[in-house]
Protein backbone atom coordinates (compact mmCIF):
# COMPACT_ATOMS: atom_id res chain seq x y z
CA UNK A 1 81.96 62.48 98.68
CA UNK A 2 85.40 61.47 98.52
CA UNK A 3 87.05 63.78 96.24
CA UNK A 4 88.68 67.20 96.72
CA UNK A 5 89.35 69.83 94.25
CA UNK A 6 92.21 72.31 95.32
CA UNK A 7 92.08 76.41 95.73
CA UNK A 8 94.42 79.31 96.13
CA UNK A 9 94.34 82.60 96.77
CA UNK A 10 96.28 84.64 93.77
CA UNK A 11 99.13 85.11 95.55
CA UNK A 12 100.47 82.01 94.50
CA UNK A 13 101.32 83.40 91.20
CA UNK A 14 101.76 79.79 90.04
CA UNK A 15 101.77 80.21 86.11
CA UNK A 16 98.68 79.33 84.07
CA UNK A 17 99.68 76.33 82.07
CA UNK A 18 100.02 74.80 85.84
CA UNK A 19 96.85 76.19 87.16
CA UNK A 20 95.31 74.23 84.25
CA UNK A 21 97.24 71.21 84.05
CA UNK A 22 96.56 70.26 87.91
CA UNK A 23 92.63 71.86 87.20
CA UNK A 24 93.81 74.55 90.34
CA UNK A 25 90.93 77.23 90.99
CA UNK A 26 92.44 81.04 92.10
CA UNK A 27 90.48 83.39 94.40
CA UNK A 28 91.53 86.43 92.94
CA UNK A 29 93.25 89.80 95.16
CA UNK A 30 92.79 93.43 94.10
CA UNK A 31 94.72 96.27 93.21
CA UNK A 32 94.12 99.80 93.10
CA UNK A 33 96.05 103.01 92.39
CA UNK A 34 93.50 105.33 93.47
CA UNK A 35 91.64 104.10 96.37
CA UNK A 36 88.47 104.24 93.99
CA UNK A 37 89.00 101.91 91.63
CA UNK A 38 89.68 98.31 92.64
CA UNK A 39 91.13 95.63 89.70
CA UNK A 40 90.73 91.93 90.42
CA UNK A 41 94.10 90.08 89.69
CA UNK A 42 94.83 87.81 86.67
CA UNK A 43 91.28 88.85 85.68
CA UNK A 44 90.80 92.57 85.55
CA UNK A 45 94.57 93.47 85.00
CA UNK A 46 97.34 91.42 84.05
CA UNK A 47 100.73 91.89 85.50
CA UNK A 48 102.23 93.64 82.27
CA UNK A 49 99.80 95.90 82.88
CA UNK A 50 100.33 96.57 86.72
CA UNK A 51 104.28 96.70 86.11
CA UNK A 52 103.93 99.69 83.34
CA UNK A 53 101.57 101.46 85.42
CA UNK A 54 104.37 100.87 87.91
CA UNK A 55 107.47 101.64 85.97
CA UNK A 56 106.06 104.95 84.38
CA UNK A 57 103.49 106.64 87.23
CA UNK A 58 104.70 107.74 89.99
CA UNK A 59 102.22 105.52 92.29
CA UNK A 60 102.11 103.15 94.57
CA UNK A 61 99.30 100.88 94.74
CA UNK A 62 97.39 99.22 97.23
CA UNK A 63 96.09 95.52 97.82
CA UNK A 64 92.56 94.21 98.94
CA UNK A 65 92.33 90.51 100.03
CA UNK A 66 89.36 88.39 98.58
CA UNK A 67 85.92 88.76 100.58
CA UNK A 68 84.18 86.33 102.93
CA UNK A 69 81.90 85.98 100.04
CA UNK A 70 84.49 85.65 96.91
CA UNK A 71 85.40 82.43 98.76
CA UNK A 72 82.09 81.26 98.97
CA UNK A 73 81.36 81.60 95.88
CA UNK A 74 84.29 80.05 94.20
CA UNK A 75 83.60 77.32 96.94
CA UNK A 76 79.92 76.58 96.59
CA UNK A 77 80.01 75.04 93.45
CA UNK A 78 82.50 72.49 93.91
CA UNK A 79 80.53 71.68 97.02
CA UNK A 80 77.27 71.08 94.60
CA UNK A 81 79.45 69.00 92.51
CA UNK A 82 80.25 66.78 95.32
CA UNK A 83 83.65 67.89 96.54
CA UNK A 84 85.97 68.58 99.59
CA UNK A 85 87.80 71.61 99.07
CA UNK A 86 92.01 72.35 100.10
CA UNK A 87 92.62 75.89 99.97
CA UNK A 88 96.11 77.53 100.54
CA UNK A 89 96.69 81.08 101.10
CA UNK A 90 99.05 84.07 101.46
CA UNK A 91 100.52 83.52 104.88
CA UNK A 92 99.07 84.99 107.45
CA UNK A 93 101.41 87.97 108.46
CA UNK A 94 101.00 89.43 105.06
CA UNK A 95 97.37 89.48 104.64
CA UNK A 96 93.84 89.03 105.92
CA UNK A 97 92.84 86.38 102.83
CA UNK A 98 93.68 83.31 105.05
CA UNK A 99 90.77 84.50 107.85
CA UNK A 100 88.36 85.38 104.97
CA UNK A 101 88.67 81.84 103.97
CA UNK A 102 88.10 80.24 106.93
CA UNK A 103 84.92 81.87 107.85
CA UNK A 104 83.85 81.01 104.44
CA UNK A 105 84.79 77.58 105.59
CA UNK A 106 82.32 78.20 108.69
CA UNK A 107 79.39 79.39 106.78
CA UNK A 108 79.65 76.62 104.35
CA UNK A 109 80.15 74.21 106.86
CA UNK A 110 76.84 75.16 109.26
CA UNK A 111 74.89 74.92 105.63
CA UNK A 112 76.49 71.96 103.96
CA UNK A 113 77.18 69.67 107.38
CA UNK A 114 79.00 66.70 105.01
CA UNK A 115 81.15 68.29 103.44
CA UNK A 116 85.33 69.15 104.46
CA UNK A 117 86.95 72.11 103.90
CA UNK A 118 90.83 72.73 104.81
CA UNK A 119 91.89 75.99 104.84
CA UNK A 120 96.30 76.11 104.77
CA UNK A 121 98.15 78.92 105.86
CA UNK A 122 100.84 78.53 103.52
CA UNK A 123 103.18 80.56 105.67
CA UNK A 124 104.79 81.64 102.19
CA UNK A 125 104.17 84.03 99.03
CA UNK A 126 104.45 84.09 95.71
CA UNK A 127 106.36 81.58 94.00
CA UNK A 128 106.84 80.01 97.41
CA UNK A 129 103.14 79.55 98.39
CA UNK A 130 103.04 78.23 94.45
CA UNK A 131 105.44 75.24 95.49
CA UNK A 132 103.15 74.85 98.72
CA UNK A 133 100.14 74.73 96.38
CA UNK A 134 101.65 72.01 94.03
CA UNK A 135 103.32 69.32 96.39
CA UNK A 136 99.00 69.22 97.34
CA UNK A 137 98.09 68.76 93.64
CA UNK A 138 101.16 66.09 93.49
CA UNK A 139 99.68 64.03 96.09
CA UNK A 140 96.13 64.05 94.79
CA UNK A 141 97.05 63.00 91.81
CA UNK A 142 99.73 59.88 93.47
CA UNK A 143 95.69 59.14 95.23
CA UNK A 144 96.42 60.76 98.40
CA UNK A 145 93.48 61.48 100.47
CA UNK A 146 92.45 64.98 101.61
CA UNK A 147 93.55 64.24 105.21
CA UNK A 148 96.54 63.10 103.95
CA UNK A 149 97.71 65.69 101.70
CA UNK A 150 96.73 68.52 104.28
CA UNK A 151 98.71 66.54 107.52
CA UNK A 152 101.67 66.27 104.51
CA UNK A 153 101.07 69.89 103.33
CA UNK A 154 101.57 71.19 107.21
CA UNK A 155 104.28 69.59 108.02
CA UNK A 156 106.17 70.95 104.51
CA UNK A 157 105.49 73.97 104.33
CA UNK A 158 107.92 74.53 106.95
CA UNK A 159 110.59 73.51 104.42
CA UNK A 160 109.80 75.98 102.03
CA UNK A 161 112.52 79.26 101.15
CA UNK A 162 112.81 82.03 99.58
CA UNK A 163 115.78 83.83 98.98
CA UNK A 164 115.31 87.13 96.88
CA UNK A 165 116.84 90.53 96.18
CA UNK A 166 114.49 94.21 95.36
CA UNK A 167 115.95 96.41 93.46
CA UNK A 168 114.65 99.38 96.52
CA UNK A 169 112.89 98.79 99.84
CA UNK A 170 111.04 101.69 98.49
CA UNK A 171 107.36 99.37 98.06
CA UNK A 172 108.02 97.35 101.14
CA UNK A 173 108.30 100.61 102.84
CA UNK A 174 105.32 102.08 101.50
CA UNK A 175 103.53 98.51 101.85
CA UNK A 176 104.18 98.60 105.57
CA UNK A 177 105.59 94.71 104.98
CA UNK A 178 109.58 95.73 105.79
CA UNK A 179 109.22 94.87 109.46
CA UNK A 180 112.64 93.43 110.88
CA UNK A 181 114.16 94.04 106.89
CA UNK A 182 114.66 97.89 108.44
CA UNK A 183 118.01 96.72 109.23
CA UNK A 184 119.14 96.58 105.71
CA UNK A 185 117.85 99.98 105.03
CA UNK A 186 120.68 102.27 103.77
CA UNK A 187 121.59 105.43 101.99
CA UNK A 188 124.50 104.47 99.98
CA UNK A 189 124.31 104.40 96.15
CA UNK A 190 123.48 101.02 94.68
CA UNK A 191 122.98 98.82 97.70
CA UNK A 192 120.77 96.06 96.68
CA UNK A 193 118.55 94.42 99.76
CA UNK A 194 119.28 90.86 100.35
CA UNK A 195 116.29 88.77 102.07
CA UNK A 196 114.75 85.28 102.68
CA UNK A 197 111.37 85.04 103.22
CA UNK A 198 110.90 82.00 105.77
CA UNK A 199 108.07 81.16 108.30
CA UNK A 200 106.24 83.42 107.78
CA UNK A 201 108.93 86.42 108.43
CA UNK A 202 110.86 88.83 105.82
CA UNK A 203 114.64 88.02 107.19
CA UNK A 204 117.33 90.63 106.96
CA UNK A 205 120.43 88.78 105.19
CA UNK A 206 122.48 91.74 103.97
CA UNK A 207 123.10 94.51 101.62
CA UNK A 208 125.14 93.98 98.47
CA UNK A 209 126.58 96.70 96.11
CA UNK A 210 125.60 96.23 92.40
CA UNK A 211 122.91 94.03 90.58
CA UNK A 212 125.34 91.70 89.46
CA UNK A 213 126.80 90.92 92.74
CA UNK A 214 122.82 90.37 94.48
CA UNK A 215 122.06 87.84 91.97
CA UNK A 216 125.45 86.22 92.70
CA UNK A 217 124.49 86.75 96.57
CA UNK A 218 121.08 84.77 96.07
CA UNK A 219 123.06 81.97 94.78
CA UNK A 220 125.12 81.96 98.24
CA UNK A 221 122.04 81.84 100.37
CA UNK A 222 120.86 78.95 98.51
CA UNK A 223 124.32 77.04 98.80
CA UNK A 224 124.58 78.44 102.49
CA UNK A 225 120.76 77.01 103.52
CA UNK A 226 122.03 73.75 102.51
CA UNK A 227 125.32 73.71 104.25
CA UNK A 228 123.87 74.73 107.23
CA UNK A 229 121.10 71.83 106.92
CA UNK A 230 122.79 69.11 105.49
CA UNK A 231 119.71 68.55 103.41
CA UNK A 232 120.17 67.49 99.97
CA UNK A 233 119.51 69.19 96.81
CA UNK A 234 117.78 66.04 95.17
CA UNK A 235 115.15 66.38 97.93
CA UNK A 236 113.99 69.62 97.06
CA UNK A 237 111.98 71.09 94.12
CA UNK A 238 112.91 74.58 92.78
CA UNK A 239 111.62 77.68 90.93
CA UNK A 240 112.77 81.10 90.07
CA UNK A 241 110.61 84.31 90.43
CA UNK A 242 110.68 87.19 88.55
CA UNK A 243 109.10 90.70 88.57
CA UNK A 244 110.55 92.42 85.34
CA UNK A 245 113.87 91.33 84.83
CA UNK A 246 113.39 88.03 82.57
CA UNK A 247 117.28 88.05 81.76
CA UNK A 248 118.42 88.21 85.25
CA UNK A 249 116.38 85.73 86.16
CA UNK A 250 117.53 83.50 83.58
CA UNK A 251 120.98 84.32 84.39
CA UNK A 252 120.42 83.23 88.05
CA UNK A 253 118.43 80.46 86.55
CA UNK A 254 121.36 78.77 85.10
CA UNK A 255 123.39 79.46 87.46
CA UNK A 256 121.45 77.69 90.41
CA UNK A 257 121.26 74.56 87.73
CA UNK A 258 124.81 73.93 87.94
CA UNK A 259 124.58 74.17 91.55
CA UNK A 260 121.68 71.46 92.27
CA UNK A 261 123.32 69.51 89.06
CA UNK A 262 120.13 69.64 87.55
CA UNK A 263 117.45 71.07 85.05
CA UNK A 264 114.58 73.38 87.04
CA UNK A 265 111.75 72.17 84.45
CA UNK A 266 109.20 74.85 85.64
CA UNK A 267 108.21 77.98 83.58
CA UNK A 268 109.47 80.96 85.78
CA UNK A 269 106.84 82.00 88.16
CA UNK A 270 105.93 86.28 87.57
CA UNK A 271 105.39 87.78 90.74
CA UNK A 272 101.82 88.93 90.28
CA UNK A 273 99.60 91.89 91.50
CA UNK A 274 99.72 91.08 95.10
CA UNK A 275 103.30 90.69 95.93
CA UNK A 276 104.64 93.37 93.26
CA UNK A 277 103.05 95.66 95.10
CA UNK A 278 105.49 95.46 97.91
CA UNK A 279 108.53 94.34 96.25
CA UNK A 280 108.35 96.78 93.17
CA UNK A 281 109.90 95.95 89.56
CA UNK A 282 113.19 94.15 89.54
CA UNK A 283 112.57 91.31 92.26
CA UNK A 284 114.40 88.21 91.24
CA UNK A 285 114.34 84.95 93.63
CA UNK A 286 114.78 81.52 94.39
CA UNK A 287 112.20 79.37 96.03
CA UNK A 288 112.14 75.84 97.11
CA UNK A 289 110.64 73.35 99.10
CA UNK A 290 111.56 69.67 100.23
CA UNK A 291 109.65 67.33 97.65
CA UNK A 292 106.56 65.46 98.92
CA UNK A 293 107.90 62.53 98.60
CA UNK A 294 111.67 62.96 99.54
């Protein structure tokens, strides 16, 4: 039993052509807008769905992490088939998934005494937990062992960013996930919410006036990250997110490609179910994370 297979919960958003290309196994989340009526993500609705229901009803959902049991039974077969199993999940802070996962990890464990099963706290979300997820499918496929990718994986993680504007704090409000981004709270018309999303913690950057001049602003905090670090661009892989605002993202896309002085070859990552929930339609980001083998 030397092989692993890699899991995530569907947080990750990573997009499907990925999840398939680096055979990547999701542990779905659920929505609801009732309280009643629970829809698994990716499966049950998809996220054009979730954003209309969002756009036009006056709602706002709510999340449920997967069970104890959803992970054991996306686990258990891999298991029979003779594998380790790498899991990432939604960081901690956000959401309950991570412990759900790791007492699947004890159950399993007790009845299947050979077998290894890492459980990541990816200390990210969204499109940031996605980059977490593929520097680990990377280095299985460059042969790296499962102790080796997860010792890599922990020690990256830390690298990863993401800087982001919301078109309202209205859904983090509601969501209960705004925490220290209070500070950007304001009443005047048109301020746009400026935040990074690092370790773990929403951080407060600052309030811009106008859509054009956030997207602009999420360009600085990119530039400004790697001032401050010294790091270099070449070291890093890149991807935008995007809730519902495809041309903006695009926009921001190209821009951020001059910047780096290079091509971002990855499809844009949607926001899904989970994180939409709290950061509404209109969320546009850039995410990163120092390359596995930088």
């Amino acid at each position: 039993m030397n092989q692993f297979q890699i899991f995530s919960d569907s947080s990750c958003d990573v997009p499907l052509e990925l999840i398939n290309k680096y055979n990547i196994t999701l542990i779905p989340f659920y929505v609801t807008f009732n309280q009643e009526d629970y829809y698994k993500e990716n499966i049950e609705i998809s996220n054009d769905k979730f954003y209309d229901i969002l756009t036009n009803q006056n709602v706002f959902p709510k999340t449920s992490l997967p069970s104890v049991q959803d992970y054991i039974t996306m686990f258990e077969p891999a298991i029979h088939e003779g594998f380790h199993i790498l899991c990432t999940c939604l960081t901690l802070k956000f959401s309950g998934s991570y412990q759900s996962a790791m007492n699947a990890k004890l159950i399993l464990e007790e009845k299947y005494p050979e077998s290894k099963i890492h459980i990541i706290d990816s200390i990210q979300a969204t499109a940031g937990q996605g980059l977490v997820l593929l520097q680990a499918a990377y280095m299985k496929n460059a042969g790296f062992t499962l102790e080796e990718t997860v010792n890599r994986i922990s020690a990256l993680k830390s690298t990863a960013r993401i800087m982001f504007t919301v078109d309202t704090l209205e859904y983090l409000t509601k969501g209960g996930r705004v925490g220290k981004v209070t500070s950007l709270a304001g009443t005047m018309l048109n301020l746009k919410p400026m935040i990074q999303l690092r370790d773990a913690e929403l951080i407060p950057y600052s309030n811009v006036r106008g859509r054009k001049k956030s997207l602009q602003k999420i360009l600085s905090m990119v530039e400004e990250y790697f001032t401050e670090t010294g790091e270099k661009y070449s070291d890093y892989d890149f991807c935008m997110a995007n809730a519902t605002s495809l041309d903006d993202t695009l926009w921001v896309k190209e821009q951020l490609e001059q910047l780096i002085c290079r091509e971002i070859t990855y499809p844009v990552f949607q926001i899904g179910v989970t994180i939409g929930t709290y950061t509404g339609p209109g969320a546009v980001g850039v995410c990163f994370i120092k390359k596995y083998n930088a």
